[in-house]
PDB file of N, CA and C in Angstrom:
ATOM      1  N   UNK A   1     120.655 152.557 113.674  1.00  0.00           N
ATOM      2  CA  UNK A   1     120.655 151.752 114.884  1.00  0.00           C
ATOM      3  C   UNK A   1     119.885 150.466 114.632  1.00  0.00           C
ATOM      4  N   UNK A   2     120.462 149.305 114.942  1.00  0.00           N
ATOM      5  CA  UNK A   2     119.689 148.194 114.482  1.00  0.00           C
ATOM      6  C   UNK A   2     119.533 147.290 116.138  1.00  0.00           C
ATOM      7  N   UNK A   3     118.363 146.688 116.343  1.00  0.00           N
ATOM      8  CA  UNK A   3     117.989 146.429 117.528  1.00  0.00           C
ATOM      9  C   UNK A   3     118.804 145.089 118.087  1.00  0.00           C
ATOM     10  N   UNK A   4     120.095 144.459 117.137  1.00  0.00           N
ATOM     11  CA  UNK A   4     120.953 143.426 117.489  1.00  0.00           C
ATOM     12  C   UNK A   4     121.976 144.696 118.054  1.00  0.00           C
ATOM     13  N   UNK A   5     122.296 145.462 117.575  1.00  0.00           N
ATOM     14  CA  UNK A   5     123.374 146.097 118.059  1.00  0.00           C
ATOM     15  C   UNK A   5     123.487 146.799 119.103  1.00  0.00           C
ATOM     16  N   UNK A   6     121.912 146.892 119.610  1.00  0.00           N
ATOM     17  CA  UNK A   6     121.367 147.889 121.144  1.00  0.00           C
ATOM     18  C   UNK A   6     121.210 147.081 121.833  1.00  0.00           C
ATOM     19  N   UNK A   7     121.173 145.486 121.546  1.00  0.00           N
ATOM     20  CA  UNK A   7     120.655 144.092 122.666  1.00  0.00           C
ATOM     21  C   UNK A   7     119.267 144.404 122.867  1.00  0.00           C
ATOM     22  N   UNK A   8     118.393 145.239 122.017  1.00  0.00           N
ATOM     23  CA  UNK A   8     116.612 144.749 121.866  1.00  0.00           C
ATOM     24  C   UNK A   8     115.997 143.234 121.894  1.00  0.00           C
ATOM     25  N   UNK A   9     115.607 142.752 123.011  1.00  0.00           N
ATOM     26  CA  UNK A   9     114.758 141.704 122.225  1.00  0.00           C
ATOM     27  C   UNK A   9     113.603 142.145 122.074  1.00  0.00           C
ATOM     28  N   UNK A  10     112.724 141.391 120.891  1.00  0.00           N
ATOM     29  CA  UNK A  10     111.329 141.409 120.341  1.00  0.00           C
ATOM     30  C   UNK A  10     110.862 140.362 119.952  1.00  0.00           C
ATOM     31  N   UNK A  11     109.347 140.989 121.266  1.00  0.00           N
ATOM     32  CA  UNK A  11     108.235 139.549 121.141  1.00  0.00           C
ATOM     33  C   UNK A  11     107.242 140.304 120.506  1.00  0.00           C
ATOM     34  N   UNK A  12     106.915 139.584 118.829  1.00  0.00           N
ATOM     35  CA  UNK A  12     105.661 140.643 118.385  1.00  0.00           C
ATOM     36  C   UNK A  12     104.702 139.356 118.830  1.00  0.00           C
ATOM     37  N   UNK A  13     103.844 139.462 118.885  1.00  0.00           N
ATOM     38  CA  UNK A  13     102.227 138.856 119.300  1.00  0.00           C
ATOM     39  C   UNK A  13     101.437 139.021 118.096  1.00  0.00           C
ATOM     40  N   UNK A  14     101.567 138.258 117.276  1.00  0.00           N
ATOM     41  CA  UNK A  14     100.928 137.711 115.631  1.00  0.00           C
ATOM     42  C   UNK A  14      99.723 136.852 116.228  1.00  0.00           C
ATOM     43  N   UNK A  15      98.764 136.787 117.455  1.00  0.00           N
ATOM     44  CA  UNK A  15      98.196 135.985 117.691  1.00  0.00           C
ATOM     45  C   UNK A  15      96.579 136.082 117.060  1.00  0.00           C
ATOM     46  N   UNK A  16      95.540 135.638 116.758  1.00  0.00           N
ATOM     47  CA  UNK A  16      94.139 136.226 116.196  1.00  0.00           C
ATOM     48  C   UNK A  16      93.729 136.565 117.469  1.00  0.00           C
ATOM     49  N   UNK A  17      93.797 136.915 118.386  1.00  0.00           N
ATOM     50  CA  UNK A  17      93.048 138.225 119.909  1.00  0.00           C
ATOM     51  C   UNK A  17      93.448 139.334 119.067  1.00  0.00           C
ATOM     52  N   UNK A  18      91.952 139.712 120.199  1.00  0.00           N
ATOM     53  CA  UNK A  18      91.951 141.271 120.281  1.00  0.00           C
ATOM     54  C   UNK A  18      93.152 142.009 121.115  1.00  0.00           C
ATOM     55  N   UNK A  19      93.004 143.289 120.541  1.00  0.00           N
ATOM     56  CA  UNK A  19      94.366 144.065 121.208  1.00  0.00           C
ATOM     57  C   UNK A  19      94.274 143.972 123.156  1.00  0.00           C
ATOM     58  N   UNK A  20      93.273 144.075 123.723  1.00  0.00           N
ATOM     59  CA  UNK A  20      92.963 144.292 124.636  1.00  0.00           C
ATOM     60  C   UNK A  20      93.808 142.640 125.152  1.00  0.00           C
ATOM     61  N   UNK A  21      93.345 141.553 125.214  1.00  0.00           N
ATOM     62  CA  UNK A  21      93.970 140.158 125.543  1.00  0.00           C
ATOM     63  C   UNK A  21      95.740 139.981 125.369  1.00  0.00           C
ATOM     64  N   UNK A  22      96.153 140.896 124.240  1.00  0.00           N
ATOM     65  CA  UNK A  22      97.323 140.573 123.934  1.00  0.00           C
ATOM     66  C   UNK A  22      98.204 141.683 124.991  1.00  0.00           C
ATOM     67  N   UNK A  23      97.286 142.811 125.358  1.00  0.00           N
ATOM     68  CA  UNK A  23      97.885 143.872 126.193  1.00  0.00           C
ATOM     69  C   UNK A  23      97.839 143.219 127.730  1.00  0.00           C
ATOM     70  N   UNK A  24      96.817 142.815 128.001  1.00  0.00           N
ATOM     71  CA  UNK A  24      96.846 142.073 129.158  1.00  0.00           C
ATOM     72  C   UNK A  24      98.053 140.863 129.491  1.00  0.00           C
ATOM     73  N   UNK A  25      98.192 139.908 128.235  1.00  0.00           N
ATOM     74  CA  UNK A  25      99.188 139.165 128.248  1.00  0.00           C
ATOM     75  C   UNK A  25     100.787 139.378 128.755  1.00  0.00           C
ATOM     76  N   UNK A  26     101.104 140.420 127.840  1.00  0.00           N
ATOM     77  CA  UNK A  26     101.949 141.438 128.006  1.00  0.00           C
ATOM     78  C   UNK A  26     102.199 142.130 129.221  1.00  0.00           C
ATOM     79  N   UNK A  27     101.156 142.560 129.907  1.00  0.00           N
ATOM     80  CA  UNK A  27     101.363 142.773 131.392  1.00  0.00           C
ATOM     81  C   UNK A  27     101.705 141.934 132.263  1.00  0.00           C
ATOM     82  N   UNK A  28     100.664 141.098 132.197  1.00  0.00           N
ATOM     83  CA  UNK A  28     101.174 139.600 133.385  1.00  0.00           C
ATOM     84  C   UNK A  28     102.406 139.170 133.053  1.00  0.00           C
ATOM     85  N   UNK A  29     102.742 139.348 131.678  1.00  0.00           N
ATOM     86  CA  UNK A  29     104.413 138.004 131.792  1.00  0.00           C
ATOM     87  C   UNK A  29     105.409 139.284 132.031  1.00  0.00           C
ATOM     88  N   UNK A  30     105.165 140.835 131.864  1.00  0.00           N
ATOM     89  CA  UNK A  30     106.520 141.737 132.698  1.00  0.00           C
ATOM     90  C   UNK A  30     106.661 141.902 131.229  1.00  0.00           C
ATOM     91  N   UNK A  31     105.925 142.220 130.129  1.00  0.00           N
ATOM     92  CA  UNK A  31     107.064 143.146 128.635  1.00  0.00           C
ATOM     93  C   UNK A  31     106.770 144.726 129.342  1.00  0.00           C
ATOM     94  N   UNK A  32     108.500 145.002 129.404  1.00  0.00           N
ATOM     95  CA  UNK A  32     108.748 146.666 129.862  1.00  0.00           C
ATOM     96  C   UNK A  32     107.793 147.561 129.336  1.00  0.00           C
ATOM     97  N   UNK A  33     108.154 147.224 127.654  1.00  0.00           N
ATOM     98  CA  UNK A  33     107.407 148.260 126.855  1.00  0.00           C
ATOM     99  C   UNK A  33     106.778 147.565 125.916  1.00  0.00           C
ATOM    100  N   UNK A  34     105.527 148.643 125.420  1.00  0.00           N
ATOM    101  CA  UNK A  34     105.126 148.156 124.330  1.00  0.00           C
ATOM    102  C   UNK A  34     104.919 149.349 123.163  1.00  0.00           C
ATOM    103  N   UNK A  35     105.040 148.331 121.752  1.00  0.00           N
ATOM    104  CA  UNK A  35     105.094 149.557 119.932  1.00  0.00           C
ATOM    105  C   UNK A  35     103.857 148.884 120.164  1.00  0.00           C
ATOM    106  N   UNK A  36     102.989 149.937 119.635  1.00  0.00           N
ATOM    107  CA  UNK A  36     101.400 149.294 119.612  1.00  0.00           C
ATOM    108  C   UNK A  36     101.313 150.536 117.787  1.00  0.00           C
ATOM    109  N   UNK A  37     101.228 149.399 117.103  1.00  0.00           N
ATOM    110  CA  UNK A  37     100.777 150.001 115.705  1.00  0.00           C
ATOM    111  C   UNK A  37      99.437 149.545 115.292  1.00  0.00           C
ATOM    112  N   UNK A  38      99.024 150.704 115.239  1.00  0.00           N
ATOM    113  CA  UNK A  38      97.580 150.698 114.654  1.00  0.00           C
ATOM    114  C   UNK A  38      97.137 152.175 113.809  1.00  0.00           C
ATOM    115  N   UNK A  39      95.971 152.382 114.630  1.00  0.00           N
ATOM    116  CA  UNK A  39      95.076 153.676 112.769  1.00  0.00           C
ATOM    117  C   UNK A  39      96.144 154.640 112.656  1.00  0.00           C
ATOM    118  N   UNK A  40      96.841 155.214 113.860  1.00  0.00           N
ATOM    119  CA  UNK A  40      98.039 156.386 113.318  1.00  0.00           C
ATOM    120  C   UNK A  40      98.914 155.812 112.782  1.00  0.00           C
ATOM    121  N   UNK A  41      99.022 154.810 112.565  1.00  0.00           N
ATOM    122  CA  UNK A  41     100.657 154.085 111.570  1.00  0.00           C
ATOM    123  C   UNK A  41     100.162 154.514 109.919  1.00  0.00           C
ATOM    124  N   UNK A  42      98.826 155.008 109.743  1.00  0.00           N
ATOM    125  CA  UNK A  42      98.602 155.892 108.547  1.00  0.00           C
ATOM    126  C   UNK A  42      99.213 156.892 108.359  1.00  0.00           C
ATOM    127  N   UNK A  43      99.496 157.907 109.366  1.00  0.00           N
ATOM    128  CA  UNK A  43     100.268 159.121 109.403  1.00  0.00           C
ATOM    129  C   UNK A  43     101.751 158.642 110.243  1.00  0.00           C
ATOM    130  N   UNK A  44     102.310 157.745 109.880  1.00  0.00           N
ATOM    131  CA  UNK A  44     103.611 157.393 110.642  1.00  0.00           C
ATOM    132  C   UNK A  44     103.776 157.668 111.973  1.00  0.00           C
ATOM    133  N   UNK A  45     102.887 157.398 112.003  1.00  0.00           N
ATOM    134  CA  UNK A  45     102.822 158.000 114.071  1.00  0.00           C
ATOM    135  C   UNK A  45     102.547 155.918 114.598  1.00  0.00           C
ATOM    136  N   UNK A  46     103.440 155.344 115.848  1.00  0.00           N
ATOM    137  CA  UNK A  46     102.760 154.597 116.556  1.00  0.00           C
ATOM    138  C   UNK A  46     102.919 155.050 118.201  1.00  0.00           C
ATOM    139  N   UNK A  47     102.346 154.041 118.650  1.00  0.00           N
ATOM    140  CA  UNK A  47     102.451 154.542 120.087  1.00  0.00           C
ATOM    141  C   UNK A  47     103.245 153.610 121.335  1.00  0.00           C
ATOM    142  N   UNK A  48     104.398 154.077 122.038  1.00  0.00           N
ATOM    143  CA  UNK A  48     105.255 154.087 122.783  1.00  0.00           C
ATOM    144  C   UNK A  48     104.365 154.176 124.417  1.00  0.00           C
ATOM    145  N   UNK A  49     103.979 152.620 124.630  1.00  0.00           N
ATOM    146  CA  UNK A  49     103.463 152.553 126.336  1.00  0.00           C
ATOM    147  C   UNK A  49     104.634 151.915 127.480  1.00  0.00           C
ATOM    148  N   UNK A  50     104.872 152.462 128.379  1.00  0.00           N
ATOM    149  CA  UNK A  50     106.303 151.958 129.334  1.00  0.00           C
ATOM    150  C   UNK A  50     105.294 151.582 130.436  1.00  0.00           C
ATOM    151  N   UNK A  51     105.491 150.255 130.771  1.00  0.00           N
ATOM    152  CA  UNK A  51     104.447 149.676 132.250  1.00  0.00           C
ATOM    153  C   UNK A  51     104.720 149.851 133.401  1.00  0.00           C
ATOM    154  N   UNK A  52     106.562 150.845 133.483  1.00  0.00           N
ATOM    155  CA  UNK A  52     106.229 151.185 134.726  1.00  0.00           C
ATOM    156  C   UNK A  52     106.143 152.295 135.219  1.00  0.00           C
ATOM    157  N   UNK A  53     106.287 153.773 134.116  1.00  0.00           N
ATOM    158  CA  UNK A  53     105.913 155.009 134.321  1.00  0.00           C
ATOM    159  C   UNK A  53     104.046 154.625 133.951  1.00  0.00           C
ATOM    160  N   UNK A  54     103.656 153.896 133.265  1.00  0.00           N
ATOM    161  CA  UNK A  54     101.844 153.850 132.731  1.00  0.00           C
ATOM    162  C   UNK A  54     102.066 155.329 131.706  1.00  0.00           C
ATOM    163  N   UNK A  55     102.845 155.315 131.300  1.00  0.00           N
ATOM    164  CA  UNK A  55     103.070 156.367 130.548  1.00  0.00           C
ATOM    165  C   UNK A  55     102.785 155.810 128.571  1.00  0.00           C
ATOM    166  N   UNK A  56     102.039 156.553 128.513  1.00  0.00           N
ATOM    167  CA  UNK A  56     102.151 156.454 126.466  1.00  0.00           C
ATOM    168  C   UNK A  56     101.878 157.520 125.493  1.00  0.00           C
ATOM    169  N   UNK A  57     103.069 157.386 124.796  1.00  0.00           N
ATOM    170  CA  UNK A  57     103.446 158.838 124.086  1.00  0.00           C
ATOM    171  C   UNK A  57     103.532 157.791 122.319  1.00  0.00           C
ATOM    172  N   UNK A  58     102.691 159.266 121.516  1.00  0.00           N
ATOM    173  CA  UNK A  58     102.915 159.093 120.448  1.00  0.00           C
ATOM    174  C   UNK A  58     104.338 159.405 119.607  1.00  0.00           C
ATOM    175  N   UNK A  59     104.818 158.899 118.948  1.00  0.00           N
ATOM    176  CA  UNK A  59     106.231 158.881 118.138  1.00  0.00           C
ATOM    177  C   UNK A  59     106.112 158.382 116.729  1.00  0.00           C
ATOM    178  N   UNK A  60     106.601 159.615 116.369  1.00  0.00           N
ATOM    179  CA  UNK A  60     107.341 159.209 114.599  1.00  0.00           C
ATOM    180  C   UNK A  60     107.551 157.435 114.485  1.00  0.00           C
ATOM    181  N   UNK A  61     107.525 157.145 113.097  1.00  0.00           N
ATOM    182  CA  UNK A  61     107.909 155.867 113.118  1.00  0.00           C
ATOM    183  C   UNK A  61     109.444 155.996 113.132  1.00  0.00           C
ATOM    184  N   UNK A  62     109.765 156.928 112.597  1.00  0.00           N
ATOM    185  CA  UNK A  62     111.282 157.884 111.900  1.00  0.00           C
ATOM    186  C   UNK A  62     111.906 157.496 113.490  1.00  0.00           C
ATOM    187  N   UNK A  63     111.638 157.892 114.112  1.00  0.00           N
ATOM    188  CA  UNK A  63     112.501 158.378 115.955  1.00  0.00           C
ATOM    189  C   UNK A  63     112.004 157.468 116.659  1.00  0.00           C
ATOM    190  N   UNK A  64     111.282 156.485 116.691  1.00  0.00           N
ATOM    191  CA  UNK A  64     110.927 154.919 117.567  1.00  0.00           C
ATOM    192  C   UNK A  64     112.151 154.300 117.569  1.00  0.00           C
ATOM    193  N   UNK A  65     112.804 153.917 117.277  1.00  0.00           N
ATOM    194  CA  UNK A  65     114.322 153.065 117.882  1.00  0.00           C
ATOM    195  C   UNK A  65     114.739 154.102 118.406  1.00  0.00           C
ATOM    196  N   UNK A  66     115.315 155.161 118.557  1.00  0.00           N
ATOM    197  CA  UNK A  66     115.991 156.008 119.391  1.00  0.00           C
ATOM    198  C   UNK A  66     115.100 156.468 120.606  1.00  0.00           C
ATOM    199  N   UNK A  67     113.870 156.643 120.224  1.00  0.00           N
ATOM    200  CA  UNK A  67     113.379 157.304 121.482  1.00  0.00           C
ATOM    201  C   UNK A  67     113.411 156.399 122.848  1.00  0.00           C
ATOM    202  N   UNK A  68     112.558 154.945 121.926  1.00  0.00           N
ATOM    203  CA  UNK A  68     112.611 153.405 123.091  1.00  0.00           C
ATOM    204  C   UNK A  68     114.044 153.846 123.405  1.00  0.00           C
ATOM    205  N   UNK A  69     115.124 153.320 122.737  1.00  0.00           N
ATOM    206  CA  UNK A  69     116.394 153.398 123.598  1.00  0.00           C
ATOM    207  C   UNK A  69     116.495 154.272 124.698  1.00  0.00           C
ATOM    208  N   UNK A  70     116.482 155.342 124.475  1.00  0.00           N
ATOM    209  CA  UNK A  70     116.662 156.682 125.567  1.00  0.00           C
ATOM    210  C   UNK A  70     115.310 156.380 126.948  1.00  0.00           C
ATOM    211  N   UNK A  71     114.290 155.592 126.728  1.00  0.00           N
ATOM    212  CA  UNK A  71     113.328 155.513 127.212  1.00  0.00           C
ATOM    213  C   UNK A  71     113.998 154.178 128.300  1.00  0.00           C
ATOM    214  N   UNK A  72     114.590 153.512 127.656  1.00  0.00           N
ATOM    215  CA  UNK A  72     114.791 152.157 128.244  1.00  0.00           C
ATOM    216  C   UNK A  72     115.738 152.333 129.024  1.00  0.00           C
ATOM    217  N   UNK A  73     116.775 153.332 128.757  1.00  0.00           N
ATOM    218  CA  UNK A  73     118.258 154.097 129.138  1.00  0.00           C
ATOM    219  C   UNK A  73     117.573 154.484 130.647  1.00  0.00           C
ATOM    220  N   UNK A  74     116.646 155.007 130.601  1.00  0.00           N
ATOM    221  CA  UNK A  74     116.290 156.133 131.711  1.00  0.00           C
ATOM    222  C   UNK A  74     115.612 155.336 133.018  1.00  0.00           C
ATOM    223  N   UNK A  75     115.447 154.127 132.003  1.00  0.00           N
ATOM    224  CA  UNK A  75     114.291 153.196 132.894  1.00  0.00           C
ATOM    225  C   UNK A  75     115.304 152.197 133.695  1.00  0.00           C
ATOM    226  N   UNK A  76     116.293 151.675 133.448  1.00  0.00           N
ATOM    227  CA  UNK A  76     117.269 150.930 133.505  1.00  0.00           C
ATOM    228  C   UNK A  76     118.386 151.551 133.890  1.00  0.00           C
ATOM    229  N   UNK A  77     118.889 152.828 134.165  1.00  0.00           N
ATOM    230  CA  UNK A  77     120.101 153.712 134.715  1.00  0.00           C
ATOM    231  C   UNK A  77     119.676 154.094 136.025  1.00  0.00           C
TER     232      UNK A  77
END
């Protein structure tokens, strides 16, 4: 599954802030969801936050495009 072929857009935030400023950012301008990779991307794990369940679940790096999809499916149907 490639994220042109699901109509994904992606805004990564390469900015020098801390995670906390860039999460805030992210809230105020409306990003649905957020991939937040950090210390578990050692064990292929990142983490999957949706802003309008406030919901965040850890996920395989393996099953992150499918899960977002089904996540976005559910959010959007």
């Amino acid at each position: 599954m490639s994220s042109r072929k699901n109509n994904i857009d992606v805004l990564l935030d390469d900015r020098d802030e801390r995670a906390g400023v860039k999460f805030k950012d992210a809230d105020l301008i409306g990003i649905p969801f957020r991939i937040i990779i950090g210390r578990d991307a050692i064990n292929n794990q990142v983490e999957l936050v949706s802003r309008s369940k406030k919901s965040k679940i850890k996920v395989s790096i393996n099953n992150i495009l499918e899960i977002f999809i089904n996540e976005s499916k559910l959010m959007y149907n």
